[in-house]
PDB file of N, CA and C in Angstrom:
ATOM      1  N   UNK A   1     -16.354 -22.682 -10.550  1.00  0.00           N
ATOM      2  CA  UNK A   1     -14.981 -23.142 -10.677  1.00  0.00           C
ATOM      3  C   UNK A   1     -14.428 -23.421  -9.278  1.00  0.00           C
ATOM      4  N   UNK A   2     -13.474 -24.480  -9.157  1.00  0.00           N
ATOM      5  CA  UNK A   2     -12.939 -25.123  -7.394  1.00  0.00           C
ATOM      6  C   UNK A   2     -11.682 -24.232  -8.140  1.00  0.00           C
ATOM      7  N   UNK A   3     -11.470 -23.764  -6.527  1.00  0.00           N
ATOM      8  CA  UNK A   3     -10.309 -22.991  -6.129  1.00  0.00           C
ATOM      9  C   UNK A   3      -8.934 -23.908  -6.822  1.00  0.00           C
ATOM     10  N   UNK A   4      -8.739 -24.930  -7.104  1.00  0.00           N
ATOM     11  CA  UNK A   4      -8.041 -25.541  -7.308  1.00  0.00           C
ATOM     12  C   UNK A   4      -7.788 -25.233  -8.956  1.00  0.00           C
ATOM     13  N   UNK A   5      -8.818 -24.816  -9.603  1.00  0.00           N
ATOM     14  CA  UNK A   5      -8.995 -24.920 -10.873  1.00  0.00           C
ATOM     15  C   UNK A   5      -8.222 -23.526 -11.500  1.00  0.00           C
ATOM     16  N   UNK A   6      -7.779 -23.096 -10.741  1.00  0.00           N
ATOM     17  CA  UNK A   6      -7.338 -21.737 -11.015  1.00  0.00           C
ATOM     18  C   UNK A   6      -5.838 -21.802 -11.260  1.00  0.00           C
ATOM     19  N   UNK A   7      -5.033 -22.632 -10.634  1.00  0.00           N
ATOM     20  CA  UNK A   7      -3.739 -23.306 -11.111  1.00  0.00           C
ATOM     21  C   UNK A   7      -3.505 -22.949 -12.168  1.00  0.00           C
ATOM     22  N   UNK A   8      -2.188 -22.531 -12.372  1.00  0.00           N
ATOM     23  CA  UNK A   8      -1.640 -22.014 -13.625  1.00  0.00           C
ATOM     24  C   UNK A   8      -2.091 -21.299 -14.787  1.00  0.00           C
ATOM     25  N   UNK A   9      -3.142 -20.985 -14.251  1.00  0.00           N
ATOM     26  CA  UNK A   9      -4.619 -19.341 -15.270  1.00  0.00           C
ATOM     27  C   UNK A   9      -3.598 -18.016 -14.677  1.00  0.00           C
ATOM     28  N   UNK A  10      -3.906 -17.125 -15.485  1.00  0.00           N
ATOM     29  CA  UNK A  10      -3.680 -16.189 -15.615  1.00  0.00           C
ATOM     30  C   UNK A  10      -4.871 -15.148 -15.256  1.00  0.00           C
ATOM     31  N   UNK A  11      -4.239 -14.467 -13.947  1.00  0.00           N
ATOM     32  CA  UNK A  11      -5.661 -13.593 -13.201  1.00  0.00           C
ATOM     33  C   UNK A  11      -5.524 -11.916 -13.258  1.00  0.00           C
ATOM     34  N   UNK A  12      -6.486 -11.036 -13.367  1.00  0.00           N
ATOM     35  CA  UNK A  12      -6.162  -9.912 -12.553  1.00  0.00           C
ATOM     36  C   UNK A  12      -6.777  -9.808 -11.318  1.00  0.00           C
ATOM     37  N   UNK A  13      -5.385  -8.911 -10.316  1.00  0.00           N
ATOM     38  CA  UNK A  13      -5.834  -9.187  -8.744  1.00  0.00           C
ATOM     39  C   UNK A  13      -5.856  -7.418  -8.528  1.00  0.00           C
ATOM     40  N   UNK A  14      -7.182  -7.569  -8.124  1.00  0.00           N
ATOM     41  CA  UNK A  14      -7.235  -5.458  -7.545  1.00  0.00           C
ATOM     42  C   UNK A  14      -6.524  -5.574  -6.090  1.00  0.00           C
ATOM     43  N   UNK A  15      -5.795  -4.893  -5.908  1.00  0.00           N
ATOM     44  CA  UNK A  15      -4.649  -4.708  -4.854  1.00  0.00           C
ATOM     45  C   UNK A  15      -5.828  -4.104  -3.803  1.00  0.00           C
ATOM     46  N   UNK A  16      -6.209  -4.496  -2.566  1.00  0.00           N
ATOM     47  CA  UNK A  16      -6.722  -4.101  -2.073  1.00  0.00           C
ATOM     48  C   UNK A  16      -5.786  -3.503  -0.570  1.00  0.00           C
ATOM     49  N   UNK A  17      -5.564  -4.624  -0.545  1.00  0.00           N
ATOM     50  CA  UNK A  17      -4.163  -4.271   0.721  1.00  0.00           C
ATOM     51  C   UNK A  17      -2.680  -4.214  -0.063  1.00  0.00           C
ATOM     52  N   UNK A  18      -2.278  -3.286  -0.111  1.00  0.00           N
ATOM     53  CA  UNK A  18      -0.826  -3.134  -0.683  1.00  0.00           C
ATOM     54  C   UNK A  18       0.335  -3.341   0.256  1.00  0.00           C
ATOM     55  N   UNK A  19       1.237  -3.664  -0.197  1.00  0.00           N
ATOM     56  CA  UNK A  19       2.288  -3.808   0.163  1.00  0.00           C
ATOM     57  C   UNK A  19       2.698  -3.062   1.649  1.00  0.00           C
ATOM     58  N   UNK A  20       3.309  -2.614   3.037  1.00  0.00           N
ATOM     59  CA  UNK A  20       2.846  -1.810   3.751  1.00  0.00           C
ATOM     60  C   UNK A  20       2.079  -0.833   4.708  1.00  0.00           C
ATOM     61  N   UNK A  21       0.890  -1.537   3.755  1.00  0.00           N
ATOM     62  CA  UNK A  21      -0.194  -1.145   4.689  1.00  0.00           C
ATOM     63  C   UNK A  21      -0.606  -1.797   5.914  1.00  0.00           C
ATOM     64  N   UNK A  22      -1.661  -1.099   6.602  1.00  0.00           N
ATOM     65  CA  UNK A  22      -2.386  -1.865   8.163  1.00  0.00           C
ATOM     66  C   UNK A  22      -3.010  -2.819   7.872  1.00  0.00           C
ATOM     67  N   UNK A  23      -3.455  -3.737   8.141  1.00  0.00           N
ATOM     68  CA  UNK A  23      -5.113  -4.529   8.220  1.00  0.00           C
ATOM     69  C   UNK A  23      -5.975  -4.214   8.749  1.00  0.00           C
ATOM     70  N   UNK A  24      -6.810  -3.403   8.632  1.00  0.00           N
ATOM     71  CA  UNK A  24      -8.213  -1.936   9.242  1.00  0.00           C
ATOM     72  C   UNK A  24      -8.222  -2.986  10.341  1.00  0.00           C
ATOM     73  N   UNK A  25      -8.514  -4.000  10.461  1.00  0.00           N
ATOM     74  CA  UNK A  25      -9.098  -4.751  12.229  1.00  0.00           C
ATOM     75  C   UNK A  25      -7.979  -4.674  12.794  1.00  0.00           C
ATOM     76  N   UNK A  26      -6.633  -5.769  12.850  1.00  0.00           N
ATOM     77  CA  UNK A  26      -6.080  -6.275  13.442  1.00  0.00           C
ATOM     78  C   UNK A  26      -4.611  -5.770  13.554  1.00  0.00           C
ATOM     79  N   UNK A  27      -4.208  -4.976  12.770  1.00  0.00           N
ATOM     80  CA  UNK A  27      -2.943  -3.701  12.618  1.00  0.00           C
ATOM     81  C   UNK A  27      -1.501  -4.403  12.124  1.00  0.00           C
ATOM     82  N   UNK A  28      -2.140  -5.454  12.250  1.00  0.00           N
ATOM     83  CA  UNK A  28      -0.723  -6.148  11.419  1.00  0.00           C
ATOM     84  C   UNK A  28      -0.349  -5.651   9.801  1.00  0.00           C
ATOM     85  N   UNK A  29       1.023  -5.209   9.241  1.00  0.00           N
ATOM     86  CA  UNK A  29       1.246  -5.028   8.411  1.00  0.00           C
ATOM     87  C   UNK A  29       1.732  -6.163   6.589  1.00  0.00           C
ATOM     88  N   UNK A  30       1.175  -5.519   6.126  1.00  0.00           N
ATOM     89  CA  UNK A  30       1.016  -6.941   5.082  1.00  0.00           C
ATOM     90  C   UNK A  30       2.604  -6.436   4.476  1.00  0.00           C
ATOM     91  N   UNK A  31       3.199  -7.308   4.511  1.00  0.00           N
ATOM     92  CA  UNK A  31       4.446  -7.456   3.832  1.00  0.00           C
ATOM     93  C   UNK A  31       4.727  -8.232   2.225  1.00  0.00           C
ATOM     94  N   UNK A  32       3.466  -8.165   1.712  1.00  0.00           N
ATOM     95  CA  UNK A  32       3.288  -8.937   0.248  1.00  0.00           C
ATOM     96  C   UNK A  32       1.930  -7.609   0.001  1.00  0.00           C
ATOM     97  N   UNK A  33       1.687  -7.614  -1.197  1.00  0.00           N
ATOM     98  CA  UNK A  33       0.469  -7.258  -1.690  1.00  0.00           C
ATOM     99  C   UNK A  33      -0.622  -8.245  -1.617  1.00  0.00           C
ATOM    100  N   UNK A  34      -1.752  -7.691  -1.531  1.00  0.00           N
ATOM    101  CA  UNK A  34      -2.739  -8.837  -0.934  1.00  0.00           C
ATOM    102  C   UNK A  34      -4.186  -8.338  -1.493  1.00  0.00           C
ATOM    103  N   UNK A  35      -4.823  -8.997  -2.603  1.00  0.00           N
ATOM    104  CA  UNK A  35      -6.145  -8.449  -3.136  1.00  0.00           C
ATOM    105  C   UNK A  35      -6.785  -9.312  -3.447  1.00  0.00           C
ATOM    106  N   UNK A  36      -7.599  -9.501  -4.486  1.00  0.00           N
ATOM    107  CA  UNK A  36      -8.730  -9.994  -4.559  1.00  0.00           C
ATOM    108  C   UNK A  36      -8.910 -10.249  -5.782  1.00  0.00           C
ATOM    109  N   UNK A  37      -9.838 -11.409  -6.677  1.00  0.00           N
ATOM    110  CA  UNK A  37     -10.356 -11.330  -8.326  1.00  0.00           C
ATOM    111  C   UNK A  37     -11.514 -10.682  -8.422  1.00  0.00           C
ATOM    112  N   UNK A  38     -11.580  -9.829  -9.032  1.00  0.00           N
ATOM    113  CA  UNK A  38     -13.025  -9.175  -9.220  1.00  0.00           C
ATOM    114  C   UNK A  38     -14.132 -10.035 -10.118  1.00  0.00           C
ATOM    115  N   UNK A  39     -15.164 -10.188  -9.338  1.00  0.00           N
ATOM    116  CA  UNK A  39     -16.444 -11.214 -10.043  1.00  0.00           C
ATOM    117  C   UNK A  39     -15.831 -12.392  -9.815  1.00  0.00           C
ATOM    118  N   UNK A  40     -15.417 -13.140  -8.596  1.00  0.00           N
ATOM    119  CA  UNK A  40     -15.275 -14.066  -8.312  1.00  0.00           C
ATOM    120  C   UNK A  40     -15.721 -14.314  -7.239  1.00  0.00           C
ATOM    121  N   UNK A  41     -15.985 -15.489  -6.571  1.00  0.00           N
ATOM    122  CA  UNK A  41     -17.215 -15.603  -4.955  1.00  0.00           C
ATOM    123  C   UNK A  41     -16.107 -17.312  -4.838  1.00  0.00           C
ATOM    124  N   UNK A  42     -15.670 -16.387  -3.445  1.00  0.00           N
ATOM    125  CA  UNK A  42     -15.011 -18.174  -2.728  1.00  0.00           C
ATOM    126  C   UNK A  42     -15.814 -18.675  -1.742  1.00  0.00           C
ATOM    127  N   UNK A  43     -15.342 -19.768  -0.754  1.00  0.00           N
ATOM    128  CA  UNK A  43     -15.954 -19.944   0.084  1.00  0.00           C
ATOM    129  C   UNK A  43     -16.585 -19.293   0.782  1.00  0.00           C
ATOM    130  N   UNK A  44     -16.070 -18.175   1.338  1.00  0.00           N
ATOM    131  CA  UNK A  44     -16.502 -17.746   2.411  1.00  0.00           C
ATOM    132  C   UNK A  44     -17.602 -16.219   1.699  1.00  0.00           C
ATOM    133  N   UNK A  45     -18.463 -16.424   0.591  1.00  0.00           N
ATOM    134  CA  UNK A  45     -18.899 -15.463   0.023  1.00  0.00           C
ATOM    135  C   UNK A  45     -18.456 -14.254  -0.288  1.00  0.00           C
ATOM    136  N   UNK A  46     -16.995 -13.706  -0.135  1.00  0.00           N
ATOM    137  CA  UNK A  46     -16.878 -12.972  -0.604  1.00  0.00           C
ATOM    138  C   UNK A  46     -16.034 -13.468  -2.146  1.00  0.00           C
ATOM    139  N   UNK A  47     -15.012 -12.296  -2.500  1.00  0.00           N
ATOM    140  CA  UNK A  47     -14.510 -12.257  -3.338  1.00  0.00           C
ATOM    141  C   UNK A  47     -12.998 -13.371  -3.398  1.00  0.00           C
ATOM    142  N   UNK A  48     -12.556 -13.852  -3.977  1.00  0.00           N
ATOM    143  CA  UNK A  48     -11.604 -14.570  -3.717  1.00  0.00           C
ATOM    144  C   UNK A  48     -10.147 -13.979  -3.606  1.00  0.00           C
ATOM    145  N   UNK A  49      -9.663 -14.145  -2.504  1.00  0.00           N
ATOM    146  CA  UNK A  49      -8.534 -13.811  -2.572  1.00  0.00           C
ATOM    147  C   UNK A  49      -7.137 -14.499  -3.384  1.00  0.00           C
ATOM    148  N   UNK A  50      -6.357 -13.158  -3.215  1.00  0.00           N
ATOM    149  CA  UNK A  50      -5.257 -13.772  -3.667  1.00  0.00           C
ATOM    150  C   UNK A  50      -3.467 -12.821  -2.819  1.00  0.00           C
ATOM    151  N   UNK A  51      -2.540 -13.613  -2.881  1.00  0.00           N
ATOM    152  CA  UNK A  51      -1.325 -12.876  -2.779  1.00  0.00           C
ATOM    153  C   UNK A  51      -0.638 -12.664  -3.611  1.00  0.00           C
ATOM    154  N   UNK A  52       0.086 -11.683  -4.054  1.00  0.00           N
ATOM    155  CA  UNK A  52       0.870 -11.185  -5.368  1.00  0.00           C
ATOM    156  C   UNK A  52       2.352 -11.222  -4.456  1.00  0.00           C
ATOM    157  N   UNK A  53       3.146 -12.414  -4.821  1.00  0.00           N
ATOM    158  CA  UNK A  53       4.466 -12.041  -4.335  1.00  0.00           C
ATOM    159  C   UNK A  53       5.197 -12.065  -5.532  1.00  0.00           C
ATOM    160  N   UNK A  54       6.582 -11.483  -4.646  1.00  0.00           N
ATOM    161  CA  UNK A  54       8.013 -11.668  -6.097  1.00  0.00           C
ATOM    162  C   UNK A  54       7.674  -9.920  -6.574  1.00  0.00           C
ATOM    163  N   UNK A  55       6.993  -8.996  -5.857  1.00  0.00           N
ATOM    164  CA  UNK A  55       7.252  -7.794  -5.905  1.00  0.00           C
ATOM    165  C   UNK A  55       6.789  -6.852  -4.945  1.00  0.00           C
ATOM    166  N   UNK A  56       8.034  -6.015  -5.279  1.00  0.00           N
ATOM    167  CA  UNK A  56       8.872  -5.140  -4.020  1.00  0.00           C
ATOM    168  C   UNK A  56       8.563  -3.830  -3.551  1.00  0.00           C
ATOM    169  N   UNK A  57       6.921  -3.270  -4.028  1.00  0.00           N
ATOM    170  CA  UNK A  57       6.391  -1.812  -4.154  1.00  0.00           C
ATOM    171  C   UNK A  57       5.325  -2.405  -4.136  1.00  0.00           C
ATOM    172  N   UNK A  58       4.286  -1.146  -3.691  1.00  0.00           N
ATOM    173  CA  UNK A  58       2.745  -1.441  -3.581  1.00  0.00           C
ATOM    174  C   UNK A  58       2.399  -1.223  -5.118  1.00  0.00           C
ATOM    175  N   UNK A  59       0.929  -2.035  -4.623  1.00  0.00           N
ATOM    176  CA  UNK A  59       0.267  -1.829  -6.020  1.00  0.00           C
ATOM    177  C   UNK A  59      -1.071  -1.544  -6.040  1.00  0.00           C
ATOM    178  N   UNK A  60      -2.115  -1.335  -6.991  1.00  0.00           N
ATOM    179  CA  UNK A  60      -3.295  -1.026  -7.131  1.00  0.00           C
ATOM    180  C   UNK A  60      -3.424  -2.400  -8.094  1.00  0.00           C
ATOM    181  N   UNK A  61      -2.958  -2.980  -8.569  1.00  0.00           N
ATOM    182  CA  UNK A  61      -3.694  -3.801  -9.807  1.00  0.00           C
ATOM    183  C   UNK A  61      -2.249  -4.362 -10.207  1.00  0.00           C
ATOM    184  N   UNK A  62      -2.442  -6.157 -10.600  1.00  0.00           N
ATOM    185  CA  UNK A  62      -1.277  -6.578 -10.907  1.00  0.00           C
ATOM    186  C   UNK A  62      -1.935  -8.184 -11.926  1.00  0.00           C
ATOM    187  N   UNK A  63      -1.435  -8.183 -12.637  1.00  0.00           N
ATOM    188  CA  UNK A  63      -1.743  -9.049 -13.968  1.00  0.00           C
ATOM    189  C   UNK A  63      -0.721 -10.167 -13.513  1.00  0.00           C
ATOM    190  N   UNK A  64      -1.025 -11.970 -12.986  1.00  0.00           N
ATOM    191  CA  UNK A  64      -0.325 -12.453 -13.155  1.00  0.00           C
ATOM    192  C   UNK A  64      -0.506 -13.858 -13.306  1.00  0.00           C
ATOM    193  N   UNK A  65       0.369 -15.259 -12.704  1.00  0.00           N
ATOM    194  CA  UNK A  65       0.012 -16.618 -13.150  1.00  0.00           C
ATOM    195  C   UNK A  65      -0.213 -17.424 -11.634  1.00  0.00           C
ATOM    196  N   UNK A  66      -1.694 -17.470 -11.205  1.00  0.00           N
ATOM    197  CA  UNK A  66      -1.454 -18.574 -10.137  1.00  0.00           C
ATOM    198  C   UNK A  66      -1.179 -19.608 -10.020  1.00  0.00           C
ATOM    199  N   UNK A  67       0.216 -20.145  -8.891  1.00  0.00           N
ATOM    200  CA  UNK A  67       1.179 -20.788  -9.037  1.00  0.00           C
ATOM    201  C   UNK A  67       0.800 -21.783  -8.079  1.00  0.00           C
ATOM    202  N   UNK A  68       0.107 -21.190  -7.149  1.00  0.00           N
ATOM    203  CA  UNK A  68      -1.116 -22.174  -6.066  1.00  0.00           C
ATOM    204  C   UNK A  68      -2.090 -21.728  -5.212  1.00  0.00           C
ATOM    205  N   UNK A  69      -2.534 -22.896  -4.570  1.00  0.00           N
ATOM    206  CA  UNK A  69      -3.631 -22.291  -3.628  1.00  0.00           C
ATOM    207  C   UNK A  69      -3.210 -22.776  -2.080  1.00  0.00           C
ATOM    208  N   UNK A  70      -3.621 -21.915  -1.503  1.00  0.00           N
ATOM    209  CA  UNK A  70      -3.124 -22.044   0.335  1.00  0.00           C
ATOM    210  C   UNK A  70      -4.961 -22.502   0.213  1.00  0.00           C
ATOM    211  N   UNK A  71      -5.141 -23.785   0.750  1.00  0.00           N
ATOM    212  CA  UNK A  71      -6.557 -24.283   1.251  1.00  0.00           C
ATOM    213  C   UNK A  71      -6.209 -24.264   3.110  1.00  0.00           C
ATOM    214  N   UNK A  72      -7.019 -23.439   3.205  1.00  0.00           N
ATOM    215  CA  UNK A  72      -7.510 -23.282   4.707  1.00  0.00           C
ATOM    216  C   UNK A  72      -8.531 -24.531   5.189  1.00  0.00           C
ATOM    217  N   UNK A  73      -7.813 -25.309   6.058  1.00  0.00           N
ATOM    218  CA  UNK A  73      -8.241 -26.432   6.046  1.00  0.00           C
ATOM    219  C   UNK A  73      -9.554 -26.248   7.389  1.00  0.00           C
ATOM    220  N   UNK A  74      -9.486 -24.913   8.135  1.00  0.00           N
ATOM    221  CA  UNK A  74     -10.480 -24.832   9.056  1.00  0.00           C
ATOM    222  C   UNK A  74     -11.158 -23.820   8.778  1.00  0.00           C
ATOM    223  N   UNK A  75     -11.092 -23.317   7.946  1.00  0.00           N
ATOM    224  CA  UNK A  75     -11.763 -22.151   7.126  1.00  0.00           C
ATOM    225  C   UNK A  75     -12.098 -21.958   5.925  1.00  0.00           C
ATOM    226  N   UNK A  76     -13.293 -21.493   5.818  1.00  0.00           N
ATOM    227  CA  UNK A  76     -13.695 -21.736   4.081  1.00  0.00           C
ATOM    228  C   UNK A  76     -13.381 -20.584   3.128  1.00  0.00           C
ATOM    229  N   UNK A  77     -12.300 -20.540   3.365  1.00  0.00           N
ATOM    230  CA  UNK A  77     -12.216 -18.952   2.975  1.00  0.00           C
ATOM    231  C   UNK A  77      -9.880 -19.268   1.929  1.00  0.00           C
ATOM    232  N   UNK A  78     -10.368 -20.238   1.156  1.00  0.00           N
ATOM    233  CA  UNK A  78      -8.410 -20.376   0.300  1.00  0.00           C
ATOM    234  C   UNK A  78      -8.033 -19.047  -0.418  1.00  0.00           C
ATOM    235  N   UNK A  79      -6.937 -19.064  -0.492  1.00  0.00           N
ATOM    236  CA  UNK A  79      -6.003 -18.073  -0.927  1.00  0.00           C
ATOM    237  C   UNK A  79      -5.209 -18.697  -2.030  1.00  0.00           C
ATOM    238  N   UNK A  80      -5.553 -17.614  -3.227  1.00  0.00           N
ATOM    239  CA  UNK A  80      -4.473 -17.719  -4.480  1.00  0.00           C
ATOM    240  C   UNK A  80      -3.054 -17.246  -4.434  1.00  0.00           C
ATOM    241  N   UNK A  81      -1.929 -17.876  -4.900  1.00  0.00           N
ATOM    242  CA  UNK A  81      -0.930 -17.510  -4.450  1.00  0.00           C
ATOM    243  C   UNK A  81      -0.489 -16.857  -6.318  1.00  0.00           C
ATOM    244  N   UNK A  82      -0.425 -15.733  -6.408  1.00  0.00           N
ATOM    245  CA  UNK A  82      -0.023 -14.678  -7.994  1.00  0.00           C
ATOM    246  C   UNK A  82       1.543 -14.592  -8.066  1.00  0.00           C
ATOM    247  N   UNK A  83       1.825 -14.820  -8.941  1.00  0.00           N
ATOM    248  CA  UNK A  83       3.429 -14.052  -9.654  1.00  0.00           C
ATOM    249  C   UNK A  83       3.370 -14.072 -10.716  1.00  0.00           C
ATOM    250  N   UNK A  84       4.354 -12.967 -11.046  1.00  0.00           N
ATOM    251  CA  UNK A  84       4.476 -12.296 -12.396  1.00  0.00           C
ATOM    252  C   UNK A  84       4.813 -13.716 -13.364  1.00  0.00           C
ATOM    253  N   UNK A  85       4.191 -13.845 -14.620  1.00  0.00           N
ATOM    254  CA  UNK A  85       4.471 -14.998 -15.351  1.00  0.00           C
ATOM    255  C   UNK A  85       5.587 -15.748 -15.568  1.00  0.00           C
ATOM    256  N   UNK A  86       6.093 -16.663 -15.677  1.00  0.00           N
ATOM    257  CA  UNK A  86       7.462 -17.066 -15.241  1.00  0.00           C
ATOM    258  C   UNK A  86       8.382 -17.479 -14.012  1.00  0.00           C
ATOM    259  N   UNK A  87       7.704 -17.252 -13.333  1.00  0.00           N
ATOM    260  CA  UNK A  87       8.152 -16.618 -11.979  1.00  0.00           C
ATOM    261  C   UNK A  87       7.467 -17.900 -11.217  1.00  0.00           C
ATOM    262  N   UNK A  88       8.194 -18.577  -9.774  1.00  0.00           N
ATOM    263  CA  UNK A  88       8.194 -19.602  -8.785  1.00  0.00           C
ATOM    264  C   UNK A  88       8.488 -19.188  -8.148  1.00  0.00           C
ATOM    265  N   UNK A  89       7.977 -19.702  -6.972  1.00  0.00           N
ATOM    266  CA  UNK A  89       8.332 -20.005  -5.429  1.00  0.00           C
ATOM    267  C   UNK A  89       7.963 -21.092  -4.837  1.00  0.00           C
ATOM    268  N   UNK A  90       9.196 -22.063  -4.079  1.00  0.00           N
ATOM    269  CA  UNK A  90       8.751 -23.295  -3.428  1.00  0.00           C
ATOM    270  C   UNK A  90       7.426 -23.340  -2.772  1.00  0.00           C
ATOM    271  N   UNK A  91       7.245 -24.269  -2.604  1.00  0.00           N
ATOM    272  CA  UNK A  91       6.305 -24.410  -0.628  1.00  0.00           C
ATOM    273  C   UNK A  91       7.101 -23.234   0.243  1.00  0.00           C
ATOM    274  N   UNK A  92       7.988 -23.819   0.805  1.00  0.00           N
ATOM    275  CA  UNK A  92       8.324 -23.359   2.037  1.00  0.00           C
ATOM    276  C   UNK A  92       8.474 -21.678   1.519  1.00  0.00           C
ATOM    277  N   UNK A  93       9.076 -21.752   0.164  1.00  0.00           N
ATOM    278  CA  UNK A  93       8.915 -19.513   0.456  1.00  0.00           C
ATOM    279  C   UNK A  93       7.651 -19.254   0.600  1.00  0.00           C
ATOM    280  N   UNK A  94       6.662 -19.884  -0.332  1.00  0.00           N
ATOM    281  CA  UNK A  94       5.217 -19.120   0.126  1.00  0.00           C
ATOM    282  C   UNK A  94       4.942 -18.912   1.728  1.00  0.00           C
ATOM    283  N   UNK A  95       4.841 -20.347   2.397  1.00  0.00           N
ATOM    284  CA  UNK A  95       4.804 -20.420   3.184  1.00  0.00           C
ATOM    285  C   UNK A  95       5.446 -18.891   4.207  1.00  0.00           C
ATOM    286  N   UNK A  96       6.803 -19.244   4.143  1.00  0.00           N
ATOM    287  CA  UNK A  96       7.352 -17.997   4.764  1.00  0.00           C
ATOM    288  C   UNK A  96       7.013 -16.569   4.674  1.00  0.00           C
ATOM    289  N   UNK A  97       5.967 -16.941   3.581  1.00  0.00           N
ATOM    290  CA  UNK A  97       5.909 -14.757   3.286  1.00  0.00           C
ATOM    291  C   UNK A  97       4.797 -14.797   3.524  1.00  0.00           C
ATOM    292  N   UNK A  98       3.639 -15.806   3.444  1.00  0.00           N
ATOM    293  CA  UNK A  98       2.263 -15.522   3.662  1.00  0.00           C
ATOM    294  C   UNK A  98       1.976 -15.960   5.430  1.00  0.00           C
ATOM    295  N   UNK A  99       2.865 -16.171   6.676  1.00  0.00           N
ATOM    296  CA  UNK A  99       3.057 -16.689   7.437  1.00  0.00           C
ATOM    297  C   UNK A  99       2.172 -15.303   8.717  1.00  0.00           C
ATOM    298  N   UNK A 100       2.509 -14.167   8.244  1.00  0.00           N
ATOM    299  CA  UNK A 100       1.810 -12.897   8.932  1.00  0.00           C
ATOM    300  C   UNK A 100       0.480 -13.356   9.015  1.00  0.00           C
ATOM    301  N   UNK A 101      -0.364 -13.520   7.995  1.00  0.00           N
ATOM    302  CA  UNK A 101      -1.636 -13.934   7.842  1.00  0.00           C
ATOM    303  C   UNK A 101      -2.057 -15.589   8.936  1.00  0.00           C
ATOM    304  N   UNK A 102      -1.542 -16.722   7.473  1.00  0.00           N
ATOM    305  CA  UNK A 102      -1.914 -17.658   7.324  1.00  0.00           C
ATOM    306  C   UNK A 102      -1.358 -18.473   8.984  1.00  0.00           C
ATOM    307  N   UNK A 103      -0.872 -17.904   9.562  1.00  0.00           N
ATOM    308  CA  UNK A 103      -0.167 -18.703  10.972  1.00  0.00           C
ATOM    309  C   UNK A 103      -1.653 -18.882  11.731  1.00  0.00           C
ATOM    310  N   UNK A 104      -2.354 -17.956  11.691  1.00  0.00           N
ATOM    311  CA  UNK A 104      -3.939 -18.333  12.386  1.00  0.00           C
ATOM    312  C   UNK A 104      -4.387 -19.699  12.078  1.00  0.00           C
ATOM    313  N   UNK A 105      -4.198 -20.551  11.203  1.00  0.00           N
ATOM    314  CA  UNK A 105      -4.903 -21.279  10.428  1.00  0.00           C
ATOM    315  C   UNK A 105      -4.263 -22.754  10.412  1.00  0.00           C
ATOM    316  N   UNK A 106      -4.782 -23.607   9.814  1.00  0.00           N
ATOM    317  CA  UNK A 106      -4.027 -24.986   9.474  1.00  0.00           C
ATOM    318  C   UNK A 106      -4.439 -25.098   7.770  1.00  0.00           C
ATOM    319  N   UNK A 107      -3.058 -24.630   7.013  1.00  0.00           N
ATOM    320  CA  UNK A 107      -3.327 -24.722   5.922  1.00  0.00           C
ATOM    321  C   UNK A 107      -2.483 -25.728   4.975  1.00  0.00           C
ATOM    322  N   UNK A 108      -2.801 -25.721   3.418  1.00  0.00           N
ATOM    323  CA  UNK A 108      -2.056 -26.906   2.979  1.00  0.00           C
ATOM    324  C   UNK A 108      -1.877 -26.540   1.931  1.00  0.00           C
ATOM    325  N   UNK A 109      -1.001 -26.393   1.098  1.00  0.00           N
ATOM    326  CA  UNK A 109      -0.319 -25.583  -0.426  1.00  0.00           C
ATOM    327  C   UNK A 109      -0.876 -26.285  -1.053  1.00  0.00           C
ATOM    328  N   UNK A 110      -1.501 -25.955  -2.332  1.00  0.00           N
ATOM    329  CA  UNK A 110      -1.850 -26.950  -3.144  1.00  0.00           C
ATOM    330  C   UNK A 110      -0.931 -26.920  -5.087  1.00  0.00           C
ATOM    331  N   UNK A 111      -0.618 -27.499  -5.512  1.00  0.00           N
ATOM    332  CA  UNK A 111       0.272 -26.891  -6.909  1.00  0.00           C
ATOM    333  C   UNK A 111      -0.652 -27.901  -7.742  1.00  0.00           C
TER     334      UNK A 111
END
């Protein structure tokens, strides 16, 4: 399945980095929840990521609707963008909340 194909499916994401926490390498704090689909393989061989925004507490596990994909245009490695069903955010908010991370990069929203 292309990362793209995941648009508006309904995923579970295992919270790997929660809300608050460090990033074990680089010590920056994730200000969104930030995990992964289990049994999924992206570019960059691992597991595919994803961000869970539009909530305000950490989590272990969060059921929701991807609304897009951040394609890392120098890296093979895109990001699912999760919210609770119902639930939007422009470009520019993603942008703004996934900006800790994704500022390394040249990326491009995809809906």
């Amino acid at each position: 399945m292309q990362t793209r194909d995941y648009i508006g499916k309904i995923v579970k994401v295992k919270i790997d980095r929660p809300l608050g926490s460090a990033h074990p390498n680089h010590g920056f704090i994730y200000p969104v929840n930030y995990g992964y689909i289990p049994g999924t393989i992206s570019g960059d061989g691992e597991e595919l990521d994803a961000y869970v925004l539009g909530e305000h507490k950490p989590l272990e596990t969060f059921e929701g609707r991807v609304i897009a994909v951040i394609q890392r245009l120098d890296d093979n490695d895109d990001k699912l963008v999760v919210m609770a069903d119902g639930r939007n955010y422009s470009d520019e908010q993603i942008s703004a909340l996934v900006e800790f991370q994704e500022r390394w990069f040249t990326t491009k929203i995809l809906r």
